[in-house]
Protein backbone atom coordinates (compact mmCIF):
# COMPACT_ATOMS: atom_id res chain seq x y z
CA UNK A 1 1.92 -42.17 49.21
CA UNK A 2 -1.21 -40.53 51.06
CA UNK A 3 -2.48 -37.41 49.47
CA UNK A 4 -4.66 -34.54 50.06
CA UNK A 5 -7.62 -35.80 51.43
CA UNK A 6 -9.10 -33.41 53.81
CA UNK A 7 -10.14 -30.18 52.16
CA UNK A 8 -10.53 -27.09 54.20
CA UNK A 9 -12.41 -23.80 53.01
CA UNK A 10 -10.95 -21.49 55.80
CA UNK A 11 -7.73 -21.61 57.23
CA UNK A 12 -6.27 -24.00 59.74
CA UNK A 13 -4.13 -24.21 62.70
CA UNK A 14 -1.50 -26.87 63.17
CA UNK A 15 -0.26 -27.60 66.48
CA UNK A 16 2.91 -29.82 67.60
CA UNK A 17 4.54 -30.69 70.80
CA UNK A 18 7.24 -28.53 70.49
CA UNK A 19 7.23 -25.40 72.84
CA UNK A 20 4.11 -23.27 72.96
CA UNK A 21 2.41 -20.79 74.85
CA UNK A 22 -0.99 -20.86 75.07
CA UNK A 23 -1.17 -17.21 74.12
CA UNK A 24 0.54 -17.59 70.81
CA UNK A 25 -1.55 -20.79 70.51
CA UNK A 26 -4.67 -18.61 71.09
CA UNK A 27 -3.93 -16.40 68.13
CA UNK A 28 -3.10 -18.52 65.81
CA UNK A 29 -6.73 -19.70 66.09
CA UNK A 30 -8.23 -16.40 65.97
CA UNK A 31 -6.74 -16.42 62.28
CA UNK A 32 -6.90 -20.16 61.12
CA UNK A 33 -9.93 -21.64 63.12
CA UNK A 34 -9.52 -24.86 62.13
CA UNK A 35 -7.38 -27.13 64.24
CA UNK A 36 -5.52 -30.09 63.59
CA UNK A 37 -3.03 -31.89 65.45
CA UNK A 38 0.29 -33.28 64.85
CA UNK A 39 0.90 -36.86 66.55
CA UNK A 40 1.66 -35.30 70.09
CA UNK A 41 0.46 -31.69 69.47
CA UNK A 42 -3.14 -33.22 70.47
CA UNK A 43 -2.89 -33.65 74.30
CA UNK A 44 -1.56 -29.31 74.01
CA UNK A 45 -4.80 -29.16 72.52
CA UNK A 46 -6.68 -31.01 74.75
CA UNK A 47 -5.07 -29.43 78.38
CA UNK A 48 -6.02 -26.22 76.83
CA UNK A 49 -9.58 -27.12 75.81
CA UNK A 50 -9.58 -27.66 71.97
CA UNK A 51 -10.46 -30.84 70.05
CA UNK A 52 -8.48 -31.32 67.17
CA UNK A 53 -10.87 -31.91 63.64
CA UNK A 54 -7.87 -34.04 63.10
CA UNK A 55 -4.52 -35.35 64.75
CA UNK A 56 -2.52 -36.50 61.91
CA UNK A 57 0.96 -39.06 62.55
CA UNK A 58 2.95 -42.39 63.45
CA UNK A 59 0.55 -41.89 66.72
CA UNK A 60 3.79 -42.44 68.70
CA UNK A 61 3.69 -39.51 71.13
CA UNK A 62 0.28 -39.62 71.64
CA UNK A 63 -0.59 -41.65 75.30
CA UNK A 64 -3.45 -43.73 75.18
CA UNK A 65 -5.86 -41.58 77.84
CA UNK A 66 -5.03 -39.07 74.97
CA UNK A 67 -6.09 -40.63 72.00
CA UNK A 68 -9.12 -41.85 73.99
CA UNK A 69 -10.73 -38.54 74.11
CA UNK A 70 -10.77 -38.33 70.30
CA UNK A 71 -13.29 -39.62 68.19
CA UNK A 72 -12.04 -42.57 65.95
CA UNK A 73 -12.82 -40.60 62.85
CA UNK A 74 -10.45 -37.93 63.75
CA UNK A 75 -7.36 -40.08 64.14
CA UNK A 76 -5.34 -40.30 61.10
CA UNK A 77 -2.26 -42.57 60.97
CA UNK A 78 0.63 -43.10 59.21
CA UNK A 79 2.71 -45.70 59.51
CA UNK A 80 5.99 -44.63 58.72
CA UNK A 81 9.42 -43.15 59.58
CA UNK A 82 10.58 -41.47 56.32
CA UNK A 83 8.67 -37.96 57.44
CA UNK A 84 7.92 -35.80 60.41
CA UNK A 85 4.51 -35.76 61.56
CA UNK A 86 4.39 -31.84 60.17
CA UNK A 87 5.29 -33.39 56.73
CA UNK A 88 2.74 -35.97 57.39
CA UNK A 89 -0.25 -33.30 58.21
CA UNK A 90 0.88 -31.27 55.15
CA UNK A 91 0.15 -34.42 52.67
CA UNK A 92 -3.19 -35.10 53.68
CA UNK A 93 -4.88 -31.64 54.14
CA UNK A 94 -5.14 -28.43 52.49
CA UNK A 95 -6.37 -25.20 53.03
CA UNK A 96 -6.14 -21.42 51.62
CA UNK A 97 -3.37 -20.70 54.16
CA UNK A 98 -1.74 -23.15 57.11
CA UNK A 99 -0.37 -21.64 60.45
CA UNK A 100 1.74 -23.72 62.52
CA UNK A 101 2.40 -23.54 66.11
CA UNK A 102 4.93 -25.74 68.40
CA UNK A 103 6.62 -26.67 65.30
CA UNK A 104 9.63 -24.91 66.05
CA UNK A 105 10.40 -24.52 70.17
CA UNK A 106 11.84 -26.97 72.04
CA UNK A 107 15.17 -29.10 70.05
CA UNK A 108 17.33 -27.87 67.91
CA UNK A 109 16.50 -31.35 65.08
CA UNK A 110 12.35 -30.87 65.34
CA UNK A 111 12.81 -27.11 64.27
CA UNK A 112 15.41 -28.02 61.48
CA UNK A 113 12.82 -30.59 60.13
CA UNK A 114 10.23 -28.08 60.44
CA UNK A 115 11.85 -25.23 58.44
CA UNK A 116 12.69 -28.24 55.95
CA UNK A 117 9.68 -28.89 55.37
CA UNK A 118 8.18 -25.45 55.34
CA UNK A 119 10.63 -25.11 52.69
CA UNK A 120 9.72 -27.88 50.55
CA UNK A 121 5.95 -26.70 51.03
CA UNK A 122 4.65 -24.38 48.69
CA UNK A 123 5.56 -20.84 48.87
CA UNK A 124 2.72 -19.01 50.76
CA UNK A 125 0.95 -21.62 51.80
CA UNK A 126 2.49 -22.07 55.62
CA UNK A 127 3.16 -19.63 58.32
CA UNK A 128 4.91 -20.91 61.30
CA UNK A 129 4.85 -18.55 64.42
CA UNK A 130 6.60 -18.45 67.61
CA UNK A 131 6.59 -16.51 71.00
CA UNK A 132 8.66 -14.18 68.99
CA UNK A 133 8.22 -14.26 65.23
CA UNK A 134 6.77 -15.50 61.89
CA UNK A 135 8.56 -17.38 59.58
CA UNK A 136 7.37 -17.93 55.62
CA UNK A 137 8.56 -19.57 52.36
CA UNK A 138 8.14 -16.05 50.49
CA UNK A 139 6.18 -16.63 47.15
CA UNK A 140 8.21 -14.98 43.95
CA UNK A 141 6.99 -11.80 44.80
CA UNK A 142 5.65 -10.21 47.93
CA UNK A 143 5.15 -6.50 49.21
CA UNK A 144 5.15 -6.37 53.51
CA UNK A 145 3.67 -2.86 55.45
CA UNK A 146 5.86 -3.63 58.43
CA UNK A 147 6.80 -0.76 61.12
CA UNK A 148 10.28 1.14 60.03
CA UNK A 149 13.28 -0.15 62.53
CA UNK A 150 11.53 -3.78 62.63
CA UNK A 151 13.93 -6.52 62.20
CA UNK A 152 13.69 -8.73 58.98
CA UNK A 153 15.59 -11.99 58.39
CA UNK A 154 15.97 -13.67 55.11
CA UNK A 155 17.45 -17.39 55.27
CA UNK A 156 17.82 -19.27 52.03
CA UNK A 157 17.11 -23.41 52.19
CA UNK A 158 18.70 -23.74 48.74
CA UNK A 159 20.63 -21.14 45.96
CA UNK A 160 18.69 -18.36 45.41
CA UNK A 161 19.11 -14.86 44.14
CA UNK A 162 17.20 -12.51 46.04
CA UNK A 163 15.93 -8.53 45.72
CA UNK A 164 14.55 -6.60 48.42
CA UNK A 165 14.04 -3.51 48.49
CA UNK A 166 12.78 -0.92 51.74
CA UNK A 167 15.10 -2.76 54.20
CA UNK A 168 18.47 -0.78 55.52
CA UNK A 169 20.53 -2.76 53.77
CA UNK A 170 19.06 -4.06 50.08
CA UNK A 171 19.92 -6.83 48.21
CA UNK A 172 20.60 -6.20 44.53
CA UNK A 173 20.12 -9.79 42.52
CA UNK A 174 22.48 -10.70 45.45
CA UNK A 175 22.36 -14.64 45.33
CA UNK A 176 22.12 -16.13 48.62
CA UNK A 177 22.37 -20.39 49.96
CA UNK A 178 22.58 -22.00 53.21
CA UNK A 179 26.28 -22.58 53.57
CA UNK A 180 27.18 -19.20 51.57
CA UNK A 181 25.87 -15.32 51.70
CA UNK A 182 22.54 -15.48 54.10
CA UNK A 183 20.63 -12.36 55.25
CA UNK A 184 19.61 -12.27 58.51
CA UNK A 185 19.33 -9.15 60.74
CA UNK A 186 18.11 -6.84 58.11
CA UNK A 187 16.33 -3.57 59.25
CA UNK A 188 12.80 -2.16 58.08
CA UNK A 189 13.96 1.25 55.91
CA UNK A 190 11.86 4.10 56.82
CA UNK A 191 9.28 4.27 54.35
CA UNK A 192 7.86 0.77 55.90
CA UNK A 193 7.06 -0.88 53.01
CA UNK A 194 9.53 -3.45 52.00
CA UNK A 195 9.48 -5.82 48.74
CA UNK A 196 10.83 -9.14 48.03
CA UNK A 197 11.83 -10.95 44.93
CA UNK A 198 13.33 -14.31 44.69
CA UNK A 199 13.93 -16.09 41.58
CA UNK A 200 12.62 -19.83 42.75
CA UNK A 201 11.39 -21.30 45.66
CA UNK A 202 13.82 -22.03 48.97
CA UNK A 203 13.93 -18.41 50.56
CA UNK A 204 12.41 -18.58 54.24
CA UNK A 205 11.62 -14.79 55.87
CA UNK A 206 11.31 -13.97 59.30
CA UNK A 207 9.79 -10.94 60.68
CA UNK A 208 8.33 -10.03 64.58
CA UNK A 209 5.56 -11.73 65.89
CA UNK A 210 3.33 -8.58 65.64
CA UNK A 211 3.57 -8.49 61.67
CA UNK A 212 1.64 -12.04 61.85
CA UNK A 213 -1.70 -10.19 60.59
CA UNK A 214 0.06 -8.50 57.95
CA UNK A 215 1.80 -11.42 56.45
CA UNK A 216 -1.24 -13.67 56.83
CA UNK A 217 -3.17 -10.80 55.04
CA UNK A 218 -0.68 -9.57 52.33
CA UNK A 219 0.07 -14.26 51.66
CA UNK A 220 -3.68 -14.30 51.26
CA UNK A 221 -4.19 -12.08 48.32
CA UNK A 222 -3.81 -13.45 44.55
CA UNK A 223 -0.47 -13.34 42.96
C-alpha cells in the first residue's frame, strides 16, 4: 500500500469534483495554500486558474486535454478500486492541517465516502467545508468560540460517548452511534464558548461556514 510520500510544511487544499463554488474554493486557499487535486477535482482547478502541486487518483475522471496541462511530475496514480480518490490523496500526503473542498456536494454516495473517510482520518487533521458549513473528526478534546444561537451538529460514525458542554441542550456522557442517539441541531448556549469531549475517535461536528477560521485555528493548536 502507498504511503505518505509528499510532506507539506503549511497547510493544503484538496479539491474534488463534487459541487463547488469558486468562492468557497477561494477561501479554502487563503487558509491551506497548497493545492492538490483529487482525480477530477483538477480541471475545477484549472477553469479557475490554479495548478494543482499534485492531482492524486485512478486518473479516471480526468480528460486527456486535462491531464495535458499538468506537468508529468505532478500526476500521481493509483491503480485501484478499493478507495476513493479522497482516501487515495490522504495516503500519500501530509500536512499540519488538510481542508477539503468538493468532497461533499453533488451525490448522495461521494459525500457518504467522504465523511467515511474523514472519519477514519485522524481526528484534527481534515476539515471539509461547504457553501454552508465545516465539518471535523473532533480530536478527544476541543474548546470552539462560536457566536451564541449558531447551530452545532454532532454525528457519530461509530459508538461513542460524548460531553459537550455551552450548547442549549448538553450532553452528559450521553453515548451516541450512527443507527442510535445522534445530535444534530444543537444550539450555541449564550456564553459562546462550547466544549467537546468524546471518548475515542468516530464523532464528526458540524458548525456554519463562518466558524471555518475558528476551527482551523482552535484544530491547529497542540493538544
Amino acid at each position: 500500500m502507498t504511503t505518505a510520500n509528499y510532506p507539506f510544511r503549511s497547510n493544503v487544499t484538496v479539491i474534488g469534483d463534487g459541487e463547488c463554488s469558486r468562492e468557497v474554493f477561494e477561501e479554502a486557499l487563503k487558509f491551506a495554500p497548497n493545492l492538490i487535486a483529487a482525480d477530477g477535482g483538477a480541471a475545477r482547478a484549472l477553469g479557475w486558474g490554479q495548478v494543482p502541486a499534485l492531482v492524486v487518483g485512478d486518473m479516471d475522471s480526468l480528460a486527456p486535454d486535462m491531464r495535458g496541462q499538468l506537468p508529468d511530475a505532478a500526476i500521481i496514480a493509483i491503480d485501484e478500486q478499493e478507495t476513493t480518490d479522497f482516501d487515495k490523496v490522504l495516503r500519500v500526503i501530509s500536512a499540519p492541517l488538510i481542508l477539503g473542498v468538493g468532497l461533499l456536494g453533488g451525490r448522495l454516495d461521494h459525500a457518504l465516502a467522504s465523511l467515511s473517510t474523514l472519519a477514519r482520518a485522524a481526528p484534527g487533521r481534515v476539515v471539509l467545508l461547504t457553501d454552508r458549513e465545516v465539518c471535523f473528526h473532533v480530536p478527544p478534546a476541543l474548546e470552539l468560540a462560536l457566536p451564541p444561537g449558531a447551530w452545532f451538529s454532532l454525528f457519530p460514525m461509530r459508538r461513542v460517548v460524548v460531553r459537550a458542554r455551552g450548547l442549549v441542550w448538553p450532553l452528559d456522557d450521553l453515548a451516541l452511534e450512527p443507527a442510535g442517539r445522534i445530535g444534530t441541531s444543537n444550539r450555541v448556549a449564550a456564553g459562546g464558548l462550547v466544549r467537546i469531549e468524546a471518548d475515542g475517535p468516530g464523532l464528526l461536528v458540524m458548525v456554519p461556514r463562518a466558524a471555518l477560521g475558528e476551527v482551523l485555528a482552535r484544530l491547529a493548536q497542540p493538544a
